[in-house]
PDB file of N, CA and C in Angstrom:
ATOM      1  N   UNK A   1    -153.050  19.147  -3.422  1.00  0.00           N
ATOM      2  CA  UNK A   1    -151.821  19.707  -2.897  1.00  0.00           C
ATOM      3  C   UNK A   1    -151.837  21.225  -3.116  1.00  0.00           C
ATOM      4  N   UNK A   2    -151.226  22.073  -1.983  1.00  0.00           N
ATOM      5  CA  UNK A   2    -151.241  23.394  -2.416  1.00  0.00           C
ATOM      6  C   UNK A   2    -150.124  24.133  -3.506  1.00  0.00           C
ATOM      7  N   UNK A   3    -148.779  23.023  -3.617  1.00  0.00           N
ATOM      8  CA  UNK A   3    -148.105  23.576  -4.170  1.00  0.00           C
ATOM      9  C   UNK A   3    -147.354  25.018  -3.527  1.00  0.00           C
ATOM     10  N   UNK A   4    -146.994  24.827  -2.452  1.00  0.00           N
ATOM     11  CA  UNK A   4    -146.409  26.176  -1.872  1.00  0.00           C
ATOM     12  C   UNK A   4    -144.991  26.029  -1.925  1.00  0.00           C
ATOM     13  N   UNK A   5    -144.657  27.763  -1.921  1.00  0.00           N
ATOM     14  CA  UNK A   5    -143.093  27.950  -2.214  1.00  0.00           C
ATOM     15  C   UNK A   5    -142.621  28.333  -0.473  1.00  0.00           C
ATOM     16  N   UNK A   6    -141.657  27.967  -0.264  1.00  0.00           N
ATOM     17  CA  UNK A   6    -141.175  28.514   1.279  1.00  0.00           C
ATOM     18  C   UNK A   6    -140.666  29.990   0.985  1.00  0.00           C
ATOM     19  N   UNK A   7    -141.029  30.943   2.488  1.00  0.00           N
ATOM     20  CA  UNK A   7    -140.806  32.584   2.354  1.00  0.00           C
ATOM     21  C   UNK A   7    -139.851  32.379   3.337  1.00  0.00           C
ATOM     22  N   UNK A   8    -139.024  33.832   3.359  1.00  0.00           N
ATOM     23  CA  UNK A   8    -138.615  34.112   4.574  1.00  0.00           C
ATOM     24  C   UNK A   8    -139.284  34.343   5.851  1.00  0.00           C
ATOM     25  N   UNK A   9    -140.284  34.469   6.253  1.00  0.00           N
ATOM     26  CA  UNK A   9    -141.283  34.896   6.993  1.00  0.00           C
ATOM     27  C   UNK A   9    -141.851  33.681   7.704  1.00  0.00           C
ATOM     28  N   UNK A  10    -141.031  33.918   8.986  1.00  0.00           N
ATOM     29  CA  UNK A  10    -141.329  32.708   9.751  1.00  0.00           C
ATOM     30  C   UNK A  10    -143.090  32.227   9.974  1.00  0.00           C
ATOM     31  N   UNK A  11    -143.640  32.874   9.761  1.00  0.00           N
ATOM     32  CA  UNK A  11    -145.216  32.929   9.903  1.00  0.00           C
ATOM     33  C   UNK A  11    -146.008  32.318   9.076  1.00  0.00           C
ATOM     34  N   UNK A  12    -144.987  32.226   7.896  1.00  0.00           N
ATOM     35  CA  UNK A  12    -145.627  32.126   6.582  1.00  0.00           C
ATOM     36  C   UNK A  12    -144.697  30.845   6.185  1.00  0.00           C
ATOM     37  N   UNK A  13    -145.680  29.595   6.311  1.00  0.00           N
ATOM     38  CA  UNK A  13    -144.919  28.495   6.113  1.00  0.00           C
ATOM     39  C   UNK A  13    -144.793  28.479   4.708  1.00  0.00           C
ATOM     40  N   UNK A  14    -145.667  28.428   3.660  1.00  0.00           N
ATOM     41  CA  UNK A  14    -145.233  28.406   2.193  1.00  0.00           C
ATOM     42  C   UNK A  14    -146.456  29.268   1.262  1.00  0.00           C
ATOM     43  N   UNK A  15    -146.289  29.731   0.167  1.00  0.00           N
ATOM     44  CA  UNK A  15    -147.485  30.728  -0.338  1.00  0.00           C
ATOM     45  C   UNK A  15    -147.222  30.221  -2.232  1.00  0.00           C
ATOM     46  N   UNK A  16    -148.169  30.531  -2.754  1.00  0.00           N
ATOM     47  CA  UNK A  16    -148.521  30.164  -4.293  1.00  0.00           C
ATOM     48  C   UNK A  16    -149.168  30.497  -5.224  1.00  0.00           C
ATOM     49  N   UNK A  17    -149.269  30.993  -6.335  1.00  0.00           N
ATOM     50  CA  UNK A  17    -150.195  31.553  -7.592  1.00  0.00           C
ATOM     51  C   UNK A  17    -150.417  31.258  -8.153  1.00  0.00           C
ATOM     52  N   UNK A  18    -151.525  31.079  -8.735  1.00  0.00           N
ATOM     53  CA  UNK A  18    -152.557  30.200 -10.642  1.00  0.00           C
ATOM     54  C   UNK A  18    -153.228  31.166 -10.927  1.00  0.00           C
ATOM     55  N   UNK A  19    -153.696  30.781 -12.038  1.00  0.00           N
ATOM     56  CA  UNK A  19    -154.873  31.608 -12.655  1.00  0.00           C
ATOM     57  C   UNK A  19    -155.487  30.355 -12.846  1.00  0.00           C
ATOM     58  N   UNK A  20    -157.227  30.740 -13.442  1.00  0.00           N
ATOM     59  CA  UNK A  20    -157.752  29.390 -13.972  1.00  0.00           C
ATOM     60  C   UNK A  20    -158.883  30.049 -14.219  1.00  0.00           C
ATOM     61  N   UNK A  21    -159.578  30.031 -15.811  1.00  0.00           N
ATOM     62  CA  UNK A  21    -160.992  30.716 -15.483  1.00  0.00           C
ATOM     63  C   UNK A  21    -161.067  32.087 -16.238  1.00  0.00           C
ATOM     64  N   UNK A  22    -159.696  32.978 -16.248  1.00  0.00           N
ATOM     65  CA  UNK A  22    -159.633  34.364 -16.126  1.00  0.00           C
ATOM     66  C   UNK A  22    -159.742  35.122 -14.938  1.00  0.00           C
ATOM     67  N   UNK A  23    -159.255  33.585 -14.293  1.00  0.00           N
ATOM     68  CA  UNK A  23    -159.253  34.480 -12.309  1.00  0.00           C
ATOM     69  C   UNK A  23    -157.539  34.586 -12.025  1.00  0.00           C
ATOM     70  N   UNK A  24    -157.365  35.111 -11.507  1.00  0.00           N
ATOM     71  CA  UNK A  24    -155.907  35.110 -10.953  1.00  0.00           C
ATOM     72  C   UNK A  24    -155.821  34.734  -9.745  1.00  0.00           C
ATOM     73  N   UNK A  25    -154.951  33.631  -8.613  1.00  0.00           N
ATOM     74  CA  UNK A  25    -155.673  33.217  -7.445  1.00  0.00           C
ATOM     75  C   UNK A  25    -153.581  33.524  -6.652  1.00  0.00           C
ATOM     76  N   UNK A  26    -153.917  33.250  -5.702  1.00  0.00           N
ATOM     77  CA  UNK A  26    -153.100  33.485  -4.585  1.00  0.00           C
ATOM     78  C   UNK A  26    -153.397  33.047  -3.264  1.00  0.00           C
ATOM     79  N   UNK A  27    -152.422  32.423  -2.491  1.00  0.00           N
ATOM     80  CA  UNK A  27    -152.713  31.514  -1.375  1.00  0.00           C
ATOM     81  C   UNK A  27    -151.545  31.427  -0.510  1.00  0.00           C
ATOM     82  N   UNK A  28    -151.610  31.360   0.735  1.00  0.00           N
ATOM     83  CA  UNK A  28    -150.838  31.299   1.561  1.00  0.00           C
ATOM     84  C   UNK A  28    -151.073  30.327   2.756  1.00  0.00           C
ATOM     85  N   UNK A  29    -149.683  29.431   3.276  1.00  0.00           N
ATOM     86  CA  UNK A  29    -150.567  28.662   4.460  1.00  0.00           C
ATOM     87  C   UNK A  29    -149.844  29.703   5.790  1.00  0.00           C
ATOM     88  N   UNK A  30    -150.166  29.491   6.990  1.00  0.00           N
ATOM     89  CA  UNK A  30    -149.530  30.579   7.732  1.00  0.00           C
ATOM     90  C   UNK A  30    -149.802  30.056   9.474  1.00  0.00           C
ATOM     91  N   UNK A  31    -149.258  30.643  10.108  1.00  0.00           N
ATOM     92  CA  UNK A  31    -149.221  29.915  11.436  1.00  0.00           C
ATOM     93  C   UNK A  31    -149.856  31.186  12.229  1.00  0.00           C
ATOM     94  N   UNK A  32    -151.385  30.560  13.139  1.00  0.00           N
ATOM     95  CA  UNK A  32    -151.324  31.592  14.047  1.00  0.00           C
ATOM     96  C   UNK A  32    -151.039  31.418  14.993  1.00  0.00           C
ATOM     97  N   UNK A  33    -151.167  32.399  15.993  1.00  0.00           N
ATOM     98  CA  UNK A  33    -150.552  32.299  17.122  1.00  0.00           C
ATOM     99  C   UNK A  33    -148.810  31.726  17.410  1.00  0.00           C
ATOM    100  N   UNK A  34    -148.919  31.039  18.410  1.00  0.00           N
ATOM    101  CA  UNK A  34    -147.422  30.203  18.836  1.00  0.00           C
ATOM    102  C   UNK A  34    -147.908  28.946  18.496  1.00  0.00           C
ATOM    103  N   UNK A  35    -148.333  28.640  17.059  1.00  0.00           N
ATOM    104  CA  UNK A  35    -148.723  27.151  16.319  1.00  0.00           C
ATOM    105  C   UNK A  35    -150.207  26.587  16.767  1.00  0.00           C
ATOM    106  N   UNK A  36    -150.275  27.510  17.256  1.00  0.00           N
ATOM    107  CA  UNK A  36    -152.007  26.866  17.900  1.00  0.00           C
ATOM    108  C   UNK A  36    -152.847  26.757  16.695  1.00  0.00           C
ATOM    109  N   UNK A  37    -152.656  27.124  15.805  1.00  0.00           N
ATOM    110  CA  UNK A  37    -153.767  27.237  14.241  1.00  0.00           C
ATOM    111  C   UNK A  37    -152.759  27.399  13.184  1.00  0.00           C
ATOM    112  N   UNK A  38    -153.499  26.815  12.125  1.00  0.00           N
ATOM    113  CA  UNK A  38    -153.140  27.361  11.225  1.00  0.00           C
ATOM    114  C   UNK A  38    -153.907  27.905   9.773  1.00  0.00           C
ATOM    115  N   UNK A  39    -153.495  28.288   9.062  1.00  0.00           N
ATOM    116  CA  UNK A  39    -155.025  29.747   8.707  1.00  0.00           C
ATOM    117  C   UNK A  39    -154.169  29.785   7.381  1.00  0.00           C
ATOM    118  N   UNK A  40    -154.970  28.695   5.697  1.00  0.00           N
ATOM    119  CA  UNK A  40    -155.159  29.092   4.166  1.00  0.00           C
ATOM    120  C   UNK A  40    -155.856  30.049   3.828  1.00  0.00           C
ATOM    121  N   UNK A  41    -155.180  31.721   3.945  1.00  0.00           N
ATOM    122  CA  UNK A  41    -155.206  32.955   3.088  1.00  0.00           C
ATOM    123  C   UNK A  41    -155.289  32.473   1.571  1.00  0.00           C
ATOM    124  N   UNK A  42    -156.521  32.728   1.329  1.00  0.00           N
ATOM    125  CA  UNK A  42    -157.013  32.575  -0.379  1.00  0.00           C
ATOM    126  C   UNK A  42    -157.417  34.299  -0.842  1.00  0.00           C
ATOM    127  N   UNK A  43    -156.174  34.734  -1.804  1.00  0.00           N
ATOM    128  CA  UNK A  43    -156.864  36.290  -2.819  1.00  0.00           C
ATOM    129  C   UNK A  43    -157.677  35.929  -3.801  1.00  0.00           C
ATOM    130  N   UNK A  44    -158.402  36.299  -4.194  1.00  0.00           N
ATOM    131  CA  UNK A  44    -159.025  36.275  -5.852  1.00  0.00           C
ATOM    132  C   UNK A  44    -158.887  37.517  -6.399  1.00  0.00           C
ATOM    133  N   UNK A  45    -157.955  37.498  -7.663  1.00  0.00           N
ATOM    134  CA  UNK A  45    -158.449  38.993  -8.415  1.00  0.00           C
ATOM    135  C   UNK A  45    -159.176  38.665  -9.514  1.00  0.00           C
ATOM    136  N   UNK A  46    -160.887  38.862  -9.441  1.00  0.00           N
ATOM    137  CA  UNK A  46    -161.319  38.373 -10.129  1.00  0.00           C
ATOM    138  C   UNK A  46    -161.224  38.735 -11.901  1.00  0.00           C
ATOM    139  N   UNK A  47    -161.417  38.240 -12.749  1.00  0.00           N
ATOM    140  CA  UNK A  47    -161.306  38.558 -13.771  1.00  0.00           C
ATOM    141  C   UNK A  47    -162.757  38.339 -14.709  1.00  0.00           C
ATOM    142  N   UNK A  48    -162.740  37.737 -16.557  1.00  0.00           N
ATOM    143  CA  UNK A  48    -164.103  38.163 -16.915  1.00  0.00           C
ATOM    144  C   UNK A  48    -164.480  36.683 -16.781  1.00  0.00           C
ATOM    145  N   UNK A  49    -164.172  35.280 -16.325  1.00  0.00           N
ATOM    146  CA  UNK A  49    -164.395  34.246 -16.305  1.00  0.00           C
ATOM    147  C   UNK A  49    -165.493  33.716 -15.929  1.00  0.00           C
ATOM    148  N   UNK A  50    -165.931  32.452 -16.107  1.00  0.00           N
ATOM    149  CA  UNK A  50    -167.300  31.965 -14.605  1.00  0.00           C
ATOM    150  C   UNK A  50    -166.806  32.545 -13.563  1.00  0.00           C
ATOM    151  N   UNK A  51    -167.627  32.905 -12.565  1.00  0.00           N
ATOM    152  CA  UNK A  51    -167.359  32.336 -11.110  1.00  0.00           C
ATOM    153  C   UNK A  51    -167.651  31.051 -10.542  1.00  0.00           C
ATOM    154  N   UNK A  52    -167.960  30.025 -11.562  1.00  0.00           N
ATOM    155  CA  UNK A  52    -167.598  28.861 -10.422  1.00  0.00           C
ATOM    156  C   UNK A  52    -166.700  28.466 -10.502  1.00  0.00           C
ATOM    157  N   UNK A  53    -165.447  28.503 -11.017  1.00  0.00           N
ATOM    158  CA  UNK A  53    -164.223  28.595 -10.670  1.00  0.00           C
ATOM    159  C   UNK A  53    -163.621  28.713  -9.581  1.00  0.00           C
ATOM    160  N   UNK A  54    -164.311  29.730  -8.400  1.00  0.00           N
ATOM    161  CA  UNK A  54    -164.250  30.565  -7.443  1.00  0.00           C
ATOM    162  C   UNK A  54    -164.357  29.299  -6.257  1.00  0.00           C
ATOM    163  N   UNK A  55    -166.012  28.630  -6.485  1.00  0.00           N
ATOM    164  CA  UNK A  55    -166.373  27.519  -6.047  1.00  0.00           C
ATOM    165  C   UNK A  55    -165.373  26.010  -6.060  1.00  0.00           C
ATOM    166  N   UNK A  56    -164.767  26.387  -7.128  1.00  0.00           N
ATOM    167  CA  UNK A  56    -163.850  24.898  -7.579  1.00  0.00           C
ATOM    168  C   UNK A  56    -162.899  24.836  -7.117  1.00  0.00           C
ATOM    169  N   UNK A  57    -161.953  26.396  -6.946  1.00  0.00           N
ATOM    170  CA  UNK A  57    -160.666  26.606  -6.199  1.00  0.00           C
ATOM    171  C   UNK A  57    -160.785  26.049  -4.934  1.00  0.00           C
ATOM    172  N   UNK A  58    -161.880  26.865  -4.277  1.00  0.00           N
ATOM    173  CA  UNK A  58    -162.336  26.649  -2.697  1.00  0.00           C
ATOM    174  C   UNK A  58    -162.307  25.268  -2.164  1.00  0.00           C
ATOM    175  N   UNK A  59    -163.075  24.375  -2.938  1.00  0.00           N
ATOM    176  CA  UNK A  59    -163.429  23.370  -3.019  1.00  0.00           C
ATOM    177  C   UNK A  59    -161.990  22.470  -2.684  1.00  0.00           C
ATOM    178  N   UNK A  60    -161.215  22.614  -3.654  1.00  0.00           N
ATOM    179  CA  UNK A  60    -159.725  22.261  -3.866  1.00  0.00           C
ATOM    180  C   UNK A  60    -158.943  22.348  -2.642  1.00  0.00           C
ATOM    181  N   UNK A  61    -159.009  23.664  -2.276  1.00  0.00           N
ATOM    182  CA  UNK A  61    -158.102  24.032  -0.717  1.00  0.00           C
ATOM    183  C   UNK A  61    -158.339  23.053   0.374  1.00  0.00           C
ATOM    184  N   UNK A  62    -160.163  23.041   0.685  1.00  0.00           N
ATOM    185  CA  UNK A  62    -160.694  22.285   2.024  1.00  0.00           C
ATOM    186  C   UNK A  62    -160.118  21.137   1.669  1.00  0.00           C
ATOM    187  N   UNK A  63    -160.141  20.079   0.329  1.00  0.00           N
ATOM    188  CA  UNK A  63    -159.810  19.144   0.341  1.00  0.00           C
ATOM    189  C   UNK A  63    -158.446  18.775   0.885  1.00  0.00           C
ATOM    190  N   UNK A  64    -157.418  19.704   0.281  1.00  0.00           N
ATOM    191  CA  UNK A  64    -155.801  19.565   0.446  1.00  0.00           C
ATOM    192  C   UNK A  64    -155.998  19.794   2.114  1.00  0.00           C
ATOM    193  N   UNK A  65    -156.394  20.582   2.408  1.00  0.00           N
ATOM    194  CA  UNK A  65    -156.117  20.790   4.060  1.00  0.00           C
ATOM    195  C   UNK A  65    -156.369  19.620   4.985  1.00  0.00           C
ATOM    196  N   UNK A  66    -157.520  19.067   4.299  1.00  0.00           N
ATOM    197  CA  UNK A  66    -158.033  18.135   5.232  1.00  0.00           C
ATOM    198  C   UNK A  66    -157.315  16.775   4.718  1.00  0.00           C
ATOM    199  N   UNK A  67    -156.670  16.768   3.760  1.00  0.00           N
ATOM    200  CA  UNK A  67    -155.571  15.243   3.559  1.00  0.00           C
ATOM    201  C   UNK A  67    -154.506  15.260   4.332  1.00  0.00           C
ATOM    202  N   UNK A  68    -154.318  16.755   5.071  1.00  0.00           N
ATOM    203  CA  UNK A  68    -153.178  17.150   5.729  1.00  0.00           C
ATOM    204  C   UNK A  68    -153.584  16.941   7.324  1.00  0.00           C
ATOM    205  N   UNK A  69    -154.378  16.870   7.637  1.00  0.00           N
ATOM    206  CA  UNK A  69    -154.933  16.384   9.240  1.00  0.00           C
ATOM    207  C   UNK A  69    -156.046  17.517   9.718  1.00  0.00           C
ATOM    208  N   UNK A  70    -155.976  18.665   8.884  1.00  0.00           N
ATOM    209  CA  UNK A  70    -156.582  20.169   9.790  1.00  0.00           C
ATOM    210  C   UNK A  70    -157.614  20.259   8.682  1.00  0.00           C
ATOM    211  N   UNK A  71    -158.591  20.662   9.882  1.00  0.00           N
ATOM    212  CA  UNK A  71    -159.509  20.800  10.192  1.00  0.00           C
ATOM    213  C   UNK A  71    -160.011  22.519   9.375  1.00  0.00           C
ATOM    214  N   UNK A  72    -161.022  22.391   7.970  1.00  0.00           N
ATOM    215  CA  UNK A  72    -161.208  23.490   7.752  1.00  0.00           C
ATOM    216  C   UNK A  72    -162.276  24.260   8.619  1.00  0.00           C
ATOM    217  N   UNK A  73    -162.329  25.658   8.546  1.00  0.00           N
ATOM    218  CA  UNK A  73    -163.452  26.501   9.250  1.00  0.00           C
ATOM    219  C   UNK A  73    -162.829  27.727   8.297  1.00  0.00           C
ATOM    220  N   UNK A  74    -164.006  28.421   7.988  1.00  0.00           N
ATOM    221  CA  UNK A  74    -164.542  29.477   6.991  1.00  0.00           C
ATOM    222  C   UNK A  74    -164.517  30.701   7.674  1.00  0.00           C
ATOM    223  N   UNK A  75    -163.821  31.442   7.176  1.00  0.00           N
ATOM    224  CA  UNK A  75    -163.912  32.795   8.018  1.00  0.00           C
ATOM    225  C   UNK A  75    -163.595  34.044   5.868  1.00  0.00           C
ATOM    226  N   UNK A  76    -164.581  34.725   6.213  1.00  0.00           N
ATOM    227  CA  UNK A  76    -165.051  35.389   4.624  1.00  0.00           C
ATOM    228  C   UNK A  76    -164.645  36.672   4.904  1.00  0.00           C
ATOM    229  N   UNK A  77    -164.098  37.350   3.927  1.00  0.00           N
ATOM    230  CA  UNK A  77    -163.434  39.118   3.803  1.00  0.00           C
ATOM    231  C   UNK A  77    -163.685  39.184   2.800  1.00  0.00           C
ATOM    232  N   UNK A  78    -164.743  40.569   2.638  1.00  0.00           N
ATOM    233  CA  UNK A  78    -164.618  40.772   0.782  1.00  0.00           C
ATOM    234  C   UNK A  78    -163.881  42.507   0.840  1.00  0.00           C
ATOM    235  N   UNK A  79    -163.335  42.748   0.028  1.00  0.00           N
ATOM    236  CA  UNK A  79    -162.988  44.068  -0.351  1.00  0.00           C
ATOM    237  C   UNK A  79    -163.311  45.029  -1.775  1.00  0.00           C
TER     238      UNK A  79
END
């Protein structure tokens, strides 16, 4: 489960924060378009922890999404 809080932001169906690791994590589910998609925004601020943590979170999301009917696909941003 993602555990999301509802925003004002019609776009932004519900969003959420953990740490785990010494990672700090952040997530959002969100609607694109006029509902045609919908698109789990994952932050990491990484911290001094493993990184497979990183792997375990990830791991976690595809699962929840896909108990939910949708269909994951990977799209990567690093900054």
């Amino acid at each position: 489960m993602l555990r999301l809080e509802p925003t004002g932001d019609p776009r932004v169906v519900g969003k959420a924060s953990g740490s785990a690791g010494g990672h700090g994590f952040s997530w959002e589910l969100r609607r694109i378009g006029a509902g045609i998609a919908w698109c789990v925004d994952v932050t990491v601020r990484l911290g001094a922890g493993p990184l497979a943590m990183l792997g375990a979170l990830l791991h976690h999301h595809r699962e929840a999404i896909r108990e939910q009917g949708l269909i994951p696909v990977t799209v990567e941003r690093f900054a």
